[in-house]
C-alpha atoms as a PDB file:
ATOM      1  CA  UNK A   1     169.159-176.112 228.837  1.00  0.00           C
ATOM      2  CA  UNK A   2     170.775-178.723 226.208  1.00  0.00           C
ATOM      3  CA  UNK A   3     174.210-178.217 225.064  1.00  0.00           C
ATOM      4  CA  UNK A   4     175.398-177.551 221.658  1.00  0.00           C
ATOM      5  CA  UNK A   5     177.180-180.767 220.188  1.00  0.00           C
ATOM      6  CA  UNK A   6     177.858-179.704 216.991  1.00  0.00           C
ATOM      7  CA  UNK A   7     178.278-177.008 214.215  1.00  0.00           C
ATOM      8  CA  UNK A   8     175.497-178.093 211.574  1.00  0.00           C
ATOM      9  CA  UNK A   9     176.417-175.542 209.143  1.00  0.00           C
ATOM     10  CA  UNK A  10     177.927-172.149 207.562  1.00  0.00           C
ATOM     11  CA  UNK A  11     175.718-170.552 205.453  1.00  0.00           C
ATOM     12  CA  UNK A  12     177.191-167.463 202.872  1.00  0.00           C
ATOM     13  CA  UNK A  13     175.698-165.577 199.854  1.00  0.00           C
ATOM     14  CA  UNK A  14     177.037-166.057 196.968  1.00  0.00           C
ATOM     15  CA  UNK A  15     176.662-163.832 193.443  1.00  0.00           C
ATOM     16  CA  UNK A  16     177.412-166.442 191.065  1.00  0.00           C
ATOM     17  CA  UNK A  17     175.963-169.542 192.303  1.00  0.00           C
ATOM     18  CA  UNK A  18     178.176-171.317 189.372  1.00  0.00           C
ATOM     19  CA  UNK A  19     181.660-169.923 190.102  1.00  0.00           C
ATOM     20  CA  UNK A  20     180.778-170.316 193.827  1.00  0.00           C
ATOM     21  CA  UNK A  21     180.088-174.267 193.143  1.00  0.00           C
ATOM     22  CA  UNK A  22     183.224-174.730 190.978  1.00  0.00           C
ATOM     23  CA  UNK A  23     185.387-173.104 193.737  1.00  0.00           C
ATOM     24  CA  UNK A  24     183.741-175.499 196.618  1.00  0.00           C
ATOM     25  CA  UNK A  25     183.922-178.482 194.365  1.00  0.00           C
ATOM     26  CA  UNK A  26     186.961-177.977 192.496  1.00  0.00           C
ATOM     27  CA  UNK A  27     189.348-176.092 194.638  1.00  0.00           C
ATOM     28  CA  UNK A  28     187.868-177.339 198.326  1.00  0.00           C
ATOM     29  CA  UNK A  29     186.910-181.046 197.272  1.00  0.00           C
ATOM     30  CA  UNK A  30     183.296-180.610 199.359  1.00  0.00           C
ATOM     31  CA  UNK A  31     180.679-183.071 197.914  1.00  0.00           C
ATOM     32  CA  UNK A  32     177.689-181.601 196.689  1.00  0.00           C
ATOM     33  CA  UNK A  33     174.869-182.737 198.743  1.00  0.00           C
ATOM     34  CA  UNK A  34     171.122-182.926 198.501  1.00  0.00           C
ATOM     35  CA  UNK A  35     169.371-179.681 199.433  1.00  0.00           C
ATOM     36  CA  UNK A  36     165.683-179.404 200.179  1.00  0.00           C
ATOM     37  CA  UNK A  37     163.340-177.522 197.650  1.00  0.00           C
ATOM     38  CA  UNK A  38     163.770-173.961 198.585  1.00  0.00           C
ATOM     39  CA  UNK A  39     162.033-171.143 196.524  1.00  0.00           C
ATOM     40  CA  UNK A  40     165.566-169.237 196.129  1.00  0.00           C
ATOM     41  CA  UNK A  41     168.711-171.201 194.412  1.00  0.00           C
ATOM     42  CA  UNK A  42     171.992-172.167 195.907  1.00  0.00           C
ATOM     43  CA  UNK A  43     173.707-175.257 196.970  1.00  0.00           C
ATOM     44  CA  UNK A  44     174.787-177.453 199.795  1.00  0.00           C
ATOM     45  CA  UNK A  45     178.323-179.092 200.644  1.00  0.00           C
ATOM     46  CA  UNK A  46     179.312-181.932 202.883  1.00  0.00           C
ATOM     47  CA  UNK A  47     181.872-181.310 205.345  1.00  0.00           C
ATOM     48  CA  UNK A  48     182.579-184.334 207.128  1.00  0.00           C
ATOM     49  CA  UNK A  49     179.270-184.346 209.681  1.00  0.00           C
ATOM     50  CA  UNK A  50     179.013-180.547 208.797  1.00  0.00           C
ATOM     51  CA  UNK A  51     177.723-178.479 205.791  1.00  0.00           C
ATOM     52  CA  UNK A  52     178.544-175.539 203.691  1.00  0.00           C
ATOM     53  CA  UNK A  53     175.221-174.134 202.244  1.00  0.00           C
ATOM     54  CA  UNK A  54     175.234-171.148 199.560  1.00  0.00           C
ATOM     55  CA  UNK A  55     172.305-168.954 199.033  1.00  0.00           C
ATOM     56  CA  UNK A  56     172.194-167.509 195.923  1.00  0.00           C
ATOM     57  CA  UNK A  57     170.085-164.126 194.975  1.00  0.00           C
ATOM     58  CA  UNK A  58     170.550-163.183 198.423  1.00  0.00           C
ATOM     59  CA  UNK A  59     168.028-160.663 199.511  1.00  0.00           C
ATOM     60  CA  UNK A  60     169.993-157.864 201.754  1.00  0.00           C
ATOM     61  CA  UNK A  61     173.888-159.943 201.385  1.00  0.00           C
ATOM     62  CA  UNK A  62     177.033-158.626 203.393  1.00  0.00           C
ATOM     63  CA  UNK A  63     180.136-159.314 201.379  1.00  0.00           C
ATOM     64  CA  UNK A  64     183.383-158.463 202.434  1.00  0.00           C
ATOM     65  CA  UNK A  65     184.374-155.992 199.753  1.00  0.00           C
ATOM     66  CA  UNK A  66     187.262-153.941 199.827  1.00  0.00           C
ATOM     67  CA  UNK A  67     188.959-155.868 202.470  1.00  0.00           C
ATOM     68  CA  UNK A  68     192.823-157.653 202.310  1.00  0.00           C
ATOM     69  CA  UNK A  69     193.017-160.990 203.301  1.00  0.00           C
ATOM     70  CA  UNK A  70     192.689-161.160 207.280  1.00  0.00           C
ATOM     71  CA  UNK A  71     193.457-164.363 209.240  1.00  0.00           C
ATOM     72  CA  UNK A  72     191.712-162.284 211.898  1.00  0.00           C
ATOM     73  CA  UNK A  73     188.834-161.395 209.898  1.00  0.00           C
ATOM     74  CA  UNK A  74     185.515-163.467 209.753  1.00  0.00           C
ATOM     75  CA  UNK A  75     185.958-167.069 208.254  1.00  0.00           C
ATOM     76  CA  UNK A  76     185.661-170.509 208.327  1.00  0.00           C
ATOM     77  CA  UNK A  77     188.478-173.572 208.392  1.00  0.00           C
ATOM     78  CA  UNK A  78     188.059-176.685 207.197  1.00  0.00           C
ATOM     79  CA  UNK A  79     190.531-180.020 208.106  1.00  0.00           C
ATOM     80  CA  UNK A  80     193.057-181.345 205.036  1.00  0.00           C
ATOM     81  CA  UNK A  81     194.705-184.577 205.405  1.00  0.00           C
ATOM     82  CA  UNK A  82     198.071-182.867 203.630  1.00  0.00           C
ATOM     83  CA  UNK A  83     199.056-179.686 204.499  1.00  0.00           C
ATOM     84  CA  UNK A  84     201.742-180.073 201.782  1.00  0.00           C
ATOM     85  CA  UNK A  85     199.137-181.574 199.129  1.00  0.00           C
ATOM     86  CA  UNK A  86     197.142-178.862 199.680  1.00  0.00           C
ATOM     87  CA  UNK A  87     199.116-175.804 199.344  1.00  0.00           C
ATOM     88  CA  UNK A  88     200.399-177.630 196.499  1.00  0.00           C
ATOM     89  CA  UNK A  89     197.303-177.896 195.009  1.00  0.00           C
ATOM     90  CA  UNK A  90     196.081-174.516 195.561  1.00  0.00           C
ATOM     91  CA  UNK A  91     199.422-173.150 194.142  1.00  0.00           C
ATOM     92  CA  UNK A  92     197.862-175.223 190.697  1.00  0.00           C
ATOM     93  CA  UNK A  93     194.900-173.468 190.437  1.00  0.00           C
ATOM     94  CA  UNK A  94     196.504-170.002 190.536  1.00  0.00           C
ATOM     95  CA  UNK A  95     196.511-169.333 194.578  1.00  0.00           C
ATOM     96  CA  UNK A  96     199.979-167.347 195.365  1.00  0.00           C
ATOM     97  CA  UNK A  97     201.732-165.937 198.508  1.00  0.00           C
ATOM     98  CA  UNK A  98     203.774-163.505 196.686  1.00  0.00           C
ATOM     99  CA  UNK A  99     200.584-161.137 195.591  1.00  0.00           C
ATOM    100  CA  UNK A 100     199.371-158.135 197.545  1.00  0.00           C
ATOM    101  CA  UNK A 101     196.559-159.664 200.356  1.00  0.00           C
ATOM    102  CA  UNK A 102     193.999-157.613 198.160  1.00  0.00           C
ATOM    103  CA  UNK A 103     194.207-159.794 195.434  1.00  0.00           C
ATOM    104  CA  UNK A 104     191.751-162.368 194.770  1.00  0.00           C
ATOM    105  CA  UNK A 105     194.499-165.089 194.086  1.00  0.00           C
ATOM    106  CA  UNK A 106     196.066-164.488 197.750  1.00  0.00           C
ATOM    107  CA  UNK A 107     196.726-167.099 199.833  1.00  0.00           C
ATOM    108  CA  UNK A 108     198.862-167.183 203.565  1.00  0.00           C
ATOM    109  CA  UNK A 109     200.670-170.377 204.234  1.00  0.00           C
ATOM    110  CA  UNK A 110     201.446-170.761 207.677  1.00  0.00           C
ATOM    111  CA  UNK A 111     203.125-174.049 208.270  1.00  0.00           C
ATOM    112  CA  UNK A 112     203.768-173.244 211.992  1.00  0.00           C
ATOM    113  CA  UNK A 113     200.879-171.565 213.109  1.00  0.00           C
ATOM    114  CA  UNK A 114     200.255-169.963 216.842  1.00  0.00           C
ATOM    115  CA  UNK A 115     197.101-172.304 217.180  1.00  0.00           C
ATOM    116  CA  UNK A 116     199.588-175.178 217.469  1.00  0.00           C
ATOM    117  CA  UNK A 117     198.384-176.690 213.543  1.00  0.00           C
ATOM    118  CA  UNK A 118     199.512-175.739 209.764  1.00  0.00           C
ATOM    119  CA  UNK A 119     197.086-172.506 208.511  1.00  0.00           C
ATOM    120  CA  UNK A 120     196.109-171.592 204.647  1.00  0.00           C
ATOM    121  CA  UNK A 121     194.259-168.821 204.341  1.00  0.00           C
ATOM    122  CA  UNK A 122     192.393-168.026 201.009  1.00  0.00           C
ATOM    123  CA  UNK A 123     189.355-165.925 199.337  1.00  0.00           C
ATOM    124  CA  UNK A 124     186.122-167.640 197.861  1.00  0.00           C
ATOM    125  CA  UNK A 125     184.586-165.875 194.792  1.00  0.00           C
ATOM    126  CA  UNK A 126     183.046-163.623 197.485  1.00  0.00           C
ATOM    127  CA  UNK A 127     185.840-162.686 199.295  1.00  0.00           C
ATOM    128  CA  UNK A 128     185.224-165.054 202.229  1.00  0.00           C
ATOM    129  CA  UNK A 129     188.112-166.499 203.612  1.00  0.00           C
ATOM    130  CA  UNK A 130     188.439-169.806 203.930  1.00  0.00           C
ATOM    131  CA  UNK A 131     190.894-171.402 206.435  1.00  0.00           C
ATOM    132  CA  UNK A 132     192.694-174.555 205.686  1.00  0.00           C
ATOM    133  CA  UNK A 133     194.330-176.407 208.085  1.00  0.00           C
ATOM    134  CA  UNK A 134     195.909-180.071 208.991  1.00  0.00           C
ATOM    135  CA  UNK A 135     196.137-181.197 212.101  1.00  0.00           C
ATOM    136  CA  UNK A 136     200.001-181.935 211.575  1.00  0.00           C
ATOM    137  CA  UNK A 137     202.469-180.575 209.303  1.00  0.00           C
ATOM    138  CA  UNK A 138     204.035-183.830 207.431  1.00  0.00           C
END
């Protein structure tokens, strides 16, 4: 049997394929990339040598309604250079630690995480969360 060597990608519906772009382009800085001709829309991010893919109309989606925001709940992380640039920046476009975890502007700064690196935690337009983290706190 081969071994894995990478993760290729994380793939998540999406309702609004446009808000869902803004938010991965704006607020995350992914790249758009190319994405092959489908027969359903959505998009595709770079992540370094990894990708983000959206699928929009998905056919039978599972969103995370309802729920808080859960560092222990199902998510993805993606690597900063600044952990300070990038709270700072979320804190721009509206992200705040001082709302209840429901809200969709939420957002858990953990400068000295148990994993041993700074931790953001915040919600896509779907209610995924998204870790951030650095690999130091500067």
């Amino acid at each position: 049997m081969t071994r894995a060597v990478a993760l290729h990608h994380v793939s998540l519906p999406v309702r609004d394929l446009d808000a869902s772009r803004r938010f991965y382009t704006d607020v995350l800085g992914l790249p758009e990339i190319d994405r092959p001709p489908f027969d359903f829309p959505g998009a595709w991010f770079g992540v370094g040598d990894s990708h983000v893919h959206l699928i929009g109309e998905p056919k039978d989606p599972t969103f995370r309604e309802g729920k808080k925001l859960d560092p222990g709940d199902m998510h993805f992380a993606i690597r900063v250079e600044s952990f300070r640039e990038m709270v700072a920046f979320l804190e721009s476009k509206g992200f705040r630690t001082d709302v209840d975890r429901s809200e969709q502007n939420a957002m858990i700064v953990d400068p000295h995480a148990t994993a041993g690196f700074p931790q953001i935690y915040i919600f896509d337009p779907d209610r995924f969360v998204v870790e951030i983290n650095a690999d130091v706190l500067e």
